[in-house]
PDB file of N, CA and C in Angstrom:
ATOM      1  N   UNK A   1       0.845  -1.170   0.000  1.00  0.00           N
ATOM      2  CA  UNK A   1       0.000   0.000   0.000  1.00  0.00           C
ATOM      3  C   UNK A   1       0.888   1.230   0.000  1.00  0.00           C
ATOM      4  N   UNK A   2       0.417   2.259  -1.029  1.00  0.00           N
ATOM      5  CA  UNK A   2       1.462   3.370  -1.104  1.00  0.00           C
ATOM      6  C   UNK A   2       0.625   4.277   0.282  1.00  0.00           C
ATOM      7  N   UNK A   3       1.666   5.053   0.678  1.00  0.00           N
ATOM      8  CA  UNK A   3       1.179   5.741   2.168  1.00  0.00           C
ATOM      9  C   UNK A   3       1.727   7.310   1.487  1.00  0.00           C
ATOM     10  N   UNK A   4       0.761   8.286   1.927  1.00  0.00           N
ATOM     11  CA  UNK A   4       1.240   9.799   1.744  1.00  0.00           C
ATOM     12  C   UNK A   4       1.804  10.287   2.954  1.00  0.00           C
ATOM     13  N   UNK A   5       1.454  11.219   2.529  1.00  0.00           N
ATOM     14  CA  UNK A   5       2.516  12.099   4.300  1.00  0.00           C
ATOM     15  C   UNK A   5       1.739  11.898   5.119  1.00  0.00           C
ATOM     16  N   UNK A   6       0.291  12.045   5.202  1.00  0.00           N
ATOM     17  CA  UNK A   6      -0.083  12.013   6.303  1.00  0.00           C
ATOM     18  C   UNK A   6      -1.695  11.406   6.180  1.00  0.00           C
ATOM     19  N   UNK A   7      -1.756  10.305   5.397  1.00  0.00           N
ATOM     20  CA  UNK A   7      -2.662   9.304   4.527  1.00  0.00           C
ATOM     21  C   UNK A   7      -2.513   8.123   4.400  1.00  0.00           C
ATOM     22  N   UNK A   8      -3.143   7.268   4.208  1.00  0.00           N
ATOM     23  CA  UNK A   8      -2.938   5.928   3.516  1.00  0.00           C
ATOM     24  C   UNK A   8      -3.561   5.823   2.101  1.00  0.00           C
ATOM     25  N   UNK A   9      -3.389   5.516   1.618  1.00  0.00           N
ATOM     26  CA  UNK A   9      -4.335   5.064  -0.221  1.00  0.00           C
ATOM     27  C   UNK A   9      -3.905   3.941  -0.328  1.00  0.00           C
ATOM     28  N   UNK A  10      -5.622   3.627  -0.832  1.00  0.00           N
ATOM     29  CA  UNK A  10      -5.793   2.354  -1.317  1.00  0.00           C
ATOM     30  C   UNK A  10      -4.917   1.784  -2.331  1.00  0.00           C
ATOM     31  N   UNK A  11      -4.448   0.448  -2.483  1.00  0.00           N
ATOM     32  CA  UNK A  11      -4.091  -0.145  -2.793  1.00  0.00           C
ATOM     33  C   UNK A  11      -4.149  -0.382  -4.333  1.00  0.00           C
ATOM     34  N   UNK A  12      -3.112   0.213  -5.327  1.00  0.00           N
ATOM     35  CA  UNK A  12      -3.206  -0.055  -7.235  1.00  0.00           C
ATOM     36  C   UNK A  12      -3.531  -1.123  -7.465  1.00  0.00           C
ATOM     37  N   UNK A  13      -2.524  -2.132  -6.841  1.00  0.00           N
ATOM     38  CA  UNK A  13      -1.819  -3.107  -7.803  1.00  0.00           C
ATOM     39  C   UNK A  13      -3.148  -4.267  -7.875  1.00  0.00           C
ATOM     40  N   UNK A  14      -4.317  -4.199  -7.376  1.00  0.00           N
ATOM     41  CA  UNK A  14      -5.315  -5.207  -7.951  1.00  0.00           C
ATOM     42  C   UNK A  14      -5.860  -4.258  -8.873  1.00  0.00           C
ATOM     43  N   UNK A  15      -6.295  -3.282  -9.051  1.00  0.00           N
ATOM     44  CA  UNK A  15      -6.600  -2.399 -10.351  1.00  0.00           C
ATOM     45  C   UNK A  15      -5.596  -2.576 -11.492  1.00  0.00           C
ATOM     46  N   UNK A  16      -4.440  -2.778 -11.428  1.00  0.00           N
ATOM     47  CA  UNK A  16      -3.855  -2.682 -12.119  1.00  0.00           C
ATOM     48  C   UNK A  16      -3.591  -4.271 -13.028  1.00  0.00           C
ATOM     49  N   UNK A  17      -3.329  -4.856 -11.945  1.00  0.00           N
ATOM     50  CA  UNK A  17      -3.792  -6.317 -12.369  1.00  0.00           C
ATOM     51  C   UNK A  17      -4.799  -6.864 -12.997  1.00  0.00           C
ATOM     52  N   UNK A  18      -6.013  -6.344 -12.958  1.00  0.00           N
ATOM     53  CA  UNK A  18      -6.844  -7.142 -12.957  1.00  0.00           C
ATOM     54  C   UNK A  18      -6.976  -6.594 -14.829  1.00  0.00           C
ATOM     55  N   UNK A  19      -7.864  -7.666 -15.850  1.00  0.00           N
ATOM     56  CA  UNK A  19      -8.541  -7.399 -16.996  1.00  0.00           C
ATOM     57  C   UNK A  19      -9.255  -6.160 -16.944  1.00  0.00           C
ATOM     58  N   UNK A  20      -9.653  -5.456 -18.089  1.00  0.00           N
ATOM     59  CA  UNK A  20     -10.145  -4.166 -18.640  1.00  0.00           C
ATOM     60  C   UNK A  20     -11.863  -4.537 -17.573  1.00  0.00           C
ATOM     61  N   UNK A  21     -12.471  -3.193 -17.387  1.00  0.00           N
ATOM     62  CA  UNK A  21     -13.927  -3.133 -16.898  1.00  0.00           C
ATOM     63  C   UNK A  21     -14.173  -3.094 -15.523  1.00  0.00           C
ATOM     64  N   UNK A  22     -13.070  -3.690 -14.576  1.00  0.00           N
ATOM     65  CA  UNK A  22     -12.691  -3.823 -13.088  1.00  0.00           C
ATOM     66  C   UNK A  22     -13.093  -2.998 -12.537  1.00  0.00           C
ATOM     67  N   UNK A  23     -12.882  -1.649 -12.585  1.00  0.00           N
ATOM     68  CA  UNK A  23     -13.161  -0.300 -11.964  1.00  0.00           C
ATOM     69  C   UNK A  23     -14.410   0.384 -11.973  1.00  0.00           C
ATOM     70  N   UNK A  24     -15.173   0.595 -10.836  1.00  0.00           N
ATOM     71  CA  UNK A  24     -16.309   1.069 -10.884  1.00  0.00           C
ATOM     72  C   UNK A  24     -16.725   2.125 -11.151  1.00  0.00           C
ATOM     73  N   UNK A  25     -17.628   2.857 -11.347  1.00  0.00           N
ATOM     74  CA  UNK A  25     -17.818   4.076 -11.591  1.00  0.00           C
ATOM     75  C   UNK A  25     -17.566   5.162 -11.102  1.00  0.00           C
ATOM     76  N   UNK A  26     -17.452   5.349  -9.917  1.00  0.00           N
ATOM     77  CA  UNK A  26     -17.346   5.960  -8.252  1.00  0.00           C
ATOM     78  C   UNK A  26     -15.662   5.263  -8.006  1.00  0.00           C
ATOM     79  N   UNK A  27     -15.153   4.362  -8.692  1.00  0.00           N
ATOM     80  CA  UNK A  27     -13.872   4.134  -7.826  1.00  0.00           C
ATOM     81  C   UNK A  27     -12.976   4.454  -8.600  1.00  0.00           C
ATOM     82  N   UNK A  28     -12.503   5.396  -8.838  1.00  0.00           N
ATOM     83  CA  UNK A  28     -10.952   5.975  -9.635  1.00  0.00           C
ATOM     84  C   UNK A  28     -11.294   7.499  -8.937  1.00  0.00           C
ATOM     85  N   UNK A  29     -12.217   8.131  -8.365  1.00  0.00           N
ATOM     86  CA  UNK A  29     -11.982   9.453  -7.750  1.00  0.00           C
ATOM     87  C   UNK A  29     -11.414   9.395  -6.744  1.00  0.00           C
ATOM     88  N   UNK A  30     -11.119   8.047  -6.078  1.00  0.00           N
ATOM     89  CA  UNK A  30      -9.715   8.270  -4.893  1.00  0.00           C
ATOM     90  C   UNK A  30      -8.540   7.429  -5.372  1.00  0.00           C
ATOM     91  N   UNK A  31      -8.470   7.914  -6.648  1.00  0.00           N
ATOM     92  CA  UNK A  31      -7.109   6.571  -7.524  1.00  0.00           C
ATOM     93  C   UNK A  31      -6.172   7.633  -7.796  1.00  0.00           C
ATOM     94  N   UNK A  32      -6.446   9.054  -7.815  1.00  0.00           N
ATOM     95  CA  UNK A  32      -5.237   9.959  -8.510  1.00  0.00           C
ATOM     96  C   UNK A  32      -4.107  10.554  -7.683  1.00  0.00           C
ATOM     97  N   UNK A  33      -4.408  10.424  -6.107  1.00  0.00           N
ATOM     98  CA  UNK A  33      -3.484  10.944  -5.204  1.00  0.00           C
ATOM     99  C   UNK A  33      -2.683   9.412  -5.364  1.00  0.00           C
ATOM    100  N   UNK A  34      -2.855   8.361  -5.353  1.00  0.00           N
ATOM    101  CA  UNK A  34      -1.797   7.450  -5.031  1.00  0.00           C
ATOM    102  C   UNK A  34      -1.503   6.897  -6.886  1.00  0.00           C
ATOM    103  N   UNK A  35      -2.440   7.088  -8.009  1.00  0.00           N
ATOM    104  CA  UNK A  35      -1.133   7.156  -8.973  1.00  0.00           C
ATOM    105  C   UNK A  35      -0.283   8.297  -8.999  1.00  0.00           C
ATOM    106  N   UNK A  36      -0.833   9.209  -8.677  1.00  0.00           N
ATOM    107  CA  UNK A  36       0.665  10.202  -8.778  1.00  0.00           C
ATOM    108  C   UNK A  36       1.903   9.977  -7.718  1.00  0.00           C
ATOM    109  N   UNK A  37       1.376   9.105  -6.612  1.00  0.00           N
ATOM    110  CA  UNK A  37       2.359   9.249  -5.878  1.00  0.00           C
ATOM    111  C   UNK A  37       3.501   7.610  -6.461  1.00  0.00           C
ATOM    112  N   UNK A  38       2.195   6.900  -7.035  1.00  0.00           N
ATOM    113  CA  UNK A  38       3.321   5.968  -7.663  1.00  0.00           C
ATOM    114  C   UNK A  38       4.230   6.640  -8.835  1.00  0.00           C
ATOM    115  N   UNK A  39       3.846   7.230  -9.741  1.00  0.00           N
ATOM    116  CA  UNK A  39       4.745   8.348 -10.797  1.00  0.00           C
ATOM    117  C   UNK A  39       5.554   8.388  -9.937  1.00  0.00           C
ATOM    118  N   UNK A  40       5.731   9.529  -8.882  1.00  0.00           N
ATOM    119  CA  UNK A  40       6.741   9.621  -7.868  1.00  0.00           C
ATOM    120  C   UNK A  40       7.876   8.973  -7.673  1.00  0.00           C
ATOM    121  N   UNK A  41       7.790   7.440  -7.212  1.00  0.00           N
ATOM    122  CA  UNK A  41       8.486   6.941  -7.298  1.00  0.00           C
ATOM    123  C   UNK A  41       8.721   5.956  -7.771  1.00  0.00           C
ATOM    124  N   UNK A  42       8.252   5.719  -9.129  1.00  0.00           N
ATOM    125  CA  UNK A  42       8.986   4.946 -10.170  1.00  0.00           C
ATOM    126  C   UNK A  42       9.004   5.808 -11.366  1.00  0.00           C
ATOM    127  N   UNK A  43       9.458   6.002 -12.738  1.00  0.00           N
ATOM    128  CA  UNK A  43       9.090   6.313 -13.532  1.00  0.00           C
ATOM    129  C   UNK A  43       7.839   6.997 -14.173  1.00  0.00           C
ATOM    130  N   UNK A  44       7.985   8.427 -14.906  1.00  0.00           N
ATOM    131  CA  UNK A  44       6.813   8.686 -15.278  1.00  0.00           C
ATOM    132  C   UNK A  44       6.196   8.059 -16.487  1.00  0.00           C
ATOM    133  N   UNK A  45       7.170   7.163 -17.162  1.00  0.00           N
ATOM    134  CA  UNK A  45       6.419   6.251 -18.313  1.00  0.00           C
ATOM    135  C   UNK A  45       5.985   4.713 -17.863  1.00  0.00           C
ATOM    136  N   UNK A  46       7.163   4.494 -17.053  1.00  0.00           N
ATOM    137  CA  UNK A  46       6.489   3.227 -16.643  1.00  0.00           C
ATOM    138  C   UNK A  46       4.546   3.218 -15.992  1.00  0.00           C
ATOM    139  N   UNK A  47       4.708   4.569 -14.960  1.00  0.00           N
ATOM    140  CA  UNK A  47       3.275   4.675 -14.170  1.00  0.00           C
ATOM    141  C   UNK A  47       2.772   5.028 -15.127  1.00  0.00           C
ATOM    142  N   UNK A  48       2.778   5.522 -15.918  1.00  0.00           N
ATOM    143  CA  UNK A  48       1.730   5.826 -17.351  1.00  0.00           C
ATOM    144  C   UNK A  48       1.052   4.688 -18.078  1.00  0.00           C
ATOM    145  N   UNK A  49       2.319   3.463 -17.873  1.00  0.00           N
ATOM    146  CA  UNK A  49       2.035   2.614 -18.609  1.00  0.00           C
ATOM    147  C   UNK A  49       1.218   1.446 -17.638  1.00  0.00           C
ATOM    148  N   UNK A  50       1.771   1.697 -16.748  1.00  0.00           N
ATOM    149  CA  UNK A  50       0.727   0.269 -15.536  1.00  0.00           C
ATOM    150  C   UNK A  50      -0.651   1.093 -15.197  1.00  0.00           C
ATOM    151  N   UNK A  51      -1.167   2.119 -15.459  1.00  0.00           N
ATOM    152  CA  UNK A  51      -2.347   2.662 -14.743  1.00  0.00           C
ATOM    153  C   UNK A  51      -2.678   3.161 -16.298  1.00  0.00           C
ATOM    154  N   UNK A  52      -2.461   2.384 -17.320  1.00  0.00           N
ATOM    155  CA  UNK A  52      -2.888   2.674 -18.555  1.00  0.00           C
ATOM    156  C   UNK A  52      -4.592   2.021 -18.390  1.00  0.00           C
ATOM    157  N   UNK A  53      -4.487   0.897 -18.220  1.00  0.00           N
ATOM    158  CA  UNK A  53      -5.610   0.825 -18.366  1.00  0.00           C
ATOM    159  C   UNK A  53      -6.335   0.780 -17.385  1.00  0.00           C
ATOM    160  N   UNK A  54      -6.542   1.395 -15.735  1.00  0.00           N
ATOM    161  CA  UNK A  54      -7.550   2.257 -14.950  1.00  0.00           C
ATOM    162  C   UNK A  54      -7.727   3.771 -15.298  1.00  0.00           C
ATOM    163  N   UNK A  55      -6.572   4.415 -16.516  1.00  0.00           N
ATOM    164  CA  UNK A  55      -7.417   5.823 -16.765  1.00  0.00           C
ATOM    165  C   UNK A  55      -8.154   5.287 -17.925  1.00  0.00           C
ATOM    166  N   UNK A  56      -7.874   4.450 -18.859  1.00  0.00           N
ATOM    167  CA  UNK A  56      -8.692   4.345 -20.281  1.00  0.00           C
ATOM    168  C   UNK A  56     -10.502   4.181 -19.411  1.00  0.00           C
ATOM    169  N   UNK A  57     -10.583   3.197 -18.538  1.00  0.00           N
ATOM    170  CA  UNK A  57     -12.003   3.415 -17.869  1.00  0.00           C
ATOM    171  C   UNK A  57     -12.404   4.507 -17.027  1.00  0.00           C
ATOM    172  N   UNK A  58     -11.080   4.958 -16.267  1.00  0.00           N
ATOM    173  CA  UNK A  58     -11.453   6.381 -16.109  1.00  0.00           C
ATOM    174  C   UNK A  58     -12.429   7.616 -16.655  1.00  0.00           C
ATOM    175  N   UNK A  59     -11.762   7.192 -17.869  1.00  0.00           N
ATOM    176  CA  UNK A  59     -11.697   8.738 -18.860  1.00  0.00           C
ATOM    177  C   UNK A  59     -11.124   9.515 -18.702  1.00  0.00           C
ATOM    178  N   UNK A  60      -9.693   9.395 -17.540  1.00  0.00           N
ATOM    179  CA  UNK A  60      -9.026  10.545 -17.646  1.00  0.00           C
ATOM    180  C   UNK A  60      -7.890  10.046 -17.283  1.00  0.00           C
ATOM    181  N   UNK A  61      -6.863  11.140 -17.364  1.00  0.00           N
ATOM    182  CA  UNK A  61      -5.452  10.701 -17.349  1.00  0.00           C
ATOM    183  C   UNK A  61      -5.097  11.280 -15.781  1.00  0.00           C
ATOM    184  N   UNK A  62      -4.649  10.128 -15.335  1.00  0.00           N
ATOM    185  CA  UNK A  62      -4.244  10.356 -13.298  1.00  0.00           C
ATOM    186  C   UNK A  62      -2.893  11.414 -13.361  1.00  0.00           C
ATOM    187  N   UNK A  63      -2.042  10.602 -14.495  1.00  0.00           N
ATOM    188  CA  UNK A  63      -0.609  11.452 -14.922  1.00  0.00           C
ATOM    189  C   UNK A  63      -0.812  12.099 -15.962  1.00  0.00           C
ATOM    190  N   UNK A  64      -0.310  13.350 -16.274  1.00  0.00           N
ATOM    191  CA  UNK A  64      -0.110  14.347 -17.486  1.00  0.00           C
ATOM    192  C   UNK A  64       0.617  13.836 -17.866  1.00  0.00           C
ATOM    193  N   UNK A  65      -0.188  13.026 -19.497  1.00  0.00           N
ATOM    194  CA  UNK A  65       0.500  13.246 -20.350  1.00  0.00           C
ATOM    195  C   UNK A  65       2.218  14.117 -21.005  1.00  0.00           C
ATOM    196  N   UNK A  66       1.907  15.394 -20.679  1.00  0.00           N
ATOM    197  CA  UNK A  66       2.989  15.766 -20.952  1.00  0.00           C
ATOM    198  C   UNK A  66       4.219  15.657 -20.653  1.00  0.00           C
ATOM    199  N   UNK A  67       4.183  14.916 -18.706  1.00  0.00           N
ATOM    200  CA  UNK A  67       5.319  14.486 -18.181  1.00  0.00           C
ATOM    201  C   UNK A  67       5.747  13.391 -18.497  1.00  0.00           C
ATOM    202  N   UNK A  68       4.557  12.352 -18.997  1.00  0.00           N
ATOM    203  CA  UNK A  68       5.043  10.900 -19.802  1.00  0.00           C
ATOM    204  C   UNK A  68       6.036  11.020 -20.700  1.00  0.00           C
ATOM    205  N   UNK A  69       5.653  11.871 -21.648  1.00  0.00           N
ATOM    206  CA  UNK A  69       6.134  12.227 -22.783  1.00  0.00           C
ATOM    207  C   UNK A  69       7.481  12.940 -23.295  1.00  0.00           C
ATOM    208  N   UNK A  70       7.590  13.855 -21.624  1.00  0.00           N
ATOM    209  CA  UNK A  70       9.080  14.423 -21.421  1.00  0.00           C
ATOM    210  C   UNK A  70       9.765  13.418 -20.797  1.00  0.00           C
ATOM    211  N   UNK A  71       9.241  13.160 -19.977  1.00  0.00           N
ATOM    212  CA  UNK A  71       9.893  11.813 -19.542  1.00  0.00           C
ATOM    213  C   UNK A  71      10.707  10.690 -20.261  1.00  0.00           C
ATOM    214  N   UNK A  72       9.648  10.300 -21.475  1.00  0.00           N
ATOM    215  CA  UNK A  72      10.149   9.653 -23.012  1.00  0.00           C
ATOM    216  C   UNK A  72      11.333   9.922 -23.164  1.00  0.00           C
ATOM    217  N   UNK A  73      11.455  11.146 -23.825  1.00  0.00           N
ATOM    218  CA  UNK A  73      12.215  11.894 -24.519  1.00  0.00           C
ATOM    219  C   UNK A  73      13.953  11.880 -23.707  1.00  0.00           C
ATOM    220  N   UNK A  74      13.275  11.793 -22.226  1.00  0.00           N
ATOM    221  CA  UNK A  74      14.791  12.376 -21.718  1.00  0.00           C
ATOM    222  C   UNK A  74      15.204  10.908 -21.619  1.00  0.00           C
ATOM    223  N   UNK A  75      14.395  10.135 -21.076  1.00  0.00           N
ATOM    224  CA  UNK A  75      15.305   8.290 -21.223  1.00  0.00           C
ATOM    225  C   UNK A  75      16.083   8.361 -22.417  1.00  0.00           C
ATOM    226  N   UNK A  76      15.321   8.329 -23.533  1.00  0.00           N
ATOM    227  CA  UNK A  76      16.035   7.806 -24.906  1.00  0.00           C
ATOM    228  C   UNK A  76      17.554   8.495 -25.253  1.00  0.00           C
ATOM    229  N   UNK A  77      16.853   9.932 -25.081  1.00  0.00           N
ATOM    230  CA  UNK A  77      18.601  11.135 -24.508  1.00  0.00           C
ATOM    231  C   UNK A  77      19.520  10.511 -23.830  1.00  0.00           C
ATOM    232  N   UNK A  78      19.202   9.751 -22.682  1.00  0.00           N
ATOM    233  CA  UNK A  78      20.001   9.516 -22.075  1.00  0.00           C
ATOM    234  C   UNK A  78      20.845   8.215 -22.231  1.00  0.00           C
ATOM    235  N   UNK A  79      20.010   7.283 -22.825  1.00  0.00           N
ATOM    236  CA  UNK A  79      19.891   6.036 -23.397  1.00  0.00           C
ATOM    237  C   UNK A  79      21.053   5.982 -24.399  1.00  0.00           C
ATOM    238  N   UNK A  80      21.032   7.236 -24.916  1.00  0.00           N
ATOM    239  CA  UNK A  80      21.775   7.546 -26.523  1.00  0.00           C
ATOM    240  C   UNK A  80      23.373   8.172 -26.125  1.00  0.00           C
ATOM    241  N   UNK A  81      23.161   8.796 -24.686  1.00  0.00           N
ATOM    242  CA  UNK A  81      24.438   9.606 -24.081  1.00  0.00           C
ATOM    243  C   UNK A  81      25.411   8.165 -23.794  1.00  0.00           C
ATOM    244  N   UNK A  82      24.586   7.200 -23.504  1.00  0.00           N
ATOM    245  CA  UNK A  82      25.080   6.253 -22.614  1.00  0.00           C
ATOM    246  C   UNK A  82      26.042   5.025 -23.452  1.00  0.00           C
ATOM    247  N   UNK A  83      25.566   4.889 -24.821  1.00  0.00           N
ATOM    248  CA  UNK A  83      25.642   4.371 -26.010  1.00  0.00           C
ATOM    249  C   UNK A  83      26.698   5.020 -26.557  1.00  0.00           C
ATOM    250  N   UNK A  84      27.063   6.314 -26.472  1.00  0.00           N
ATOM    251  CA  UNK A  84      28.177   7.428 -27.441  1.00  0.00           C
ATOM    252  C   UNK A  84      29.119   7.067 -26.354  1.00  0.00           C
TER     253      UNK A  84
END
């Protein structure tokens, strides 16, 4: 269970596990404080990519896009620094 500063949140990794449809209607409005806090500390593409499919039922994205995406960009940079 990921824990905040001064919180507990529920538990991803059976959302994340489980097949597409899992998630209820009412249950992803307390899912965005603890995917962001998983972003936090792992990767912002990896958490993009394991909570891919609790935002697709969402309808919304827990992580901005845009940090996925910079995120992208700077691995492969670095990927390529590492390679030269």
């Amino acid at each position: 269970m990921l824990r905040g500063r001064n919180q507990e949140f529920p538990d991803l990794w059976p959302f994340i596990a489980q097949s597409k449809n899992t998630l209820s209607r009412d249950g992803h409005n307390n899912l965005r404080e603890p995917a962001e806090e998983l972003a936090n500390l792992i990767s912002q593409v990896l958490a993009g990519y394991l909570l891919e499919n609790i935002q697709e039922q969402a309808g919304e994205a827990f992580i901005d896009p845009a940090r996925v995406s910079e995120n992208r960009l700077l691995a492969k940079f670095s990927l390529a620094q590492q390679r030269h």
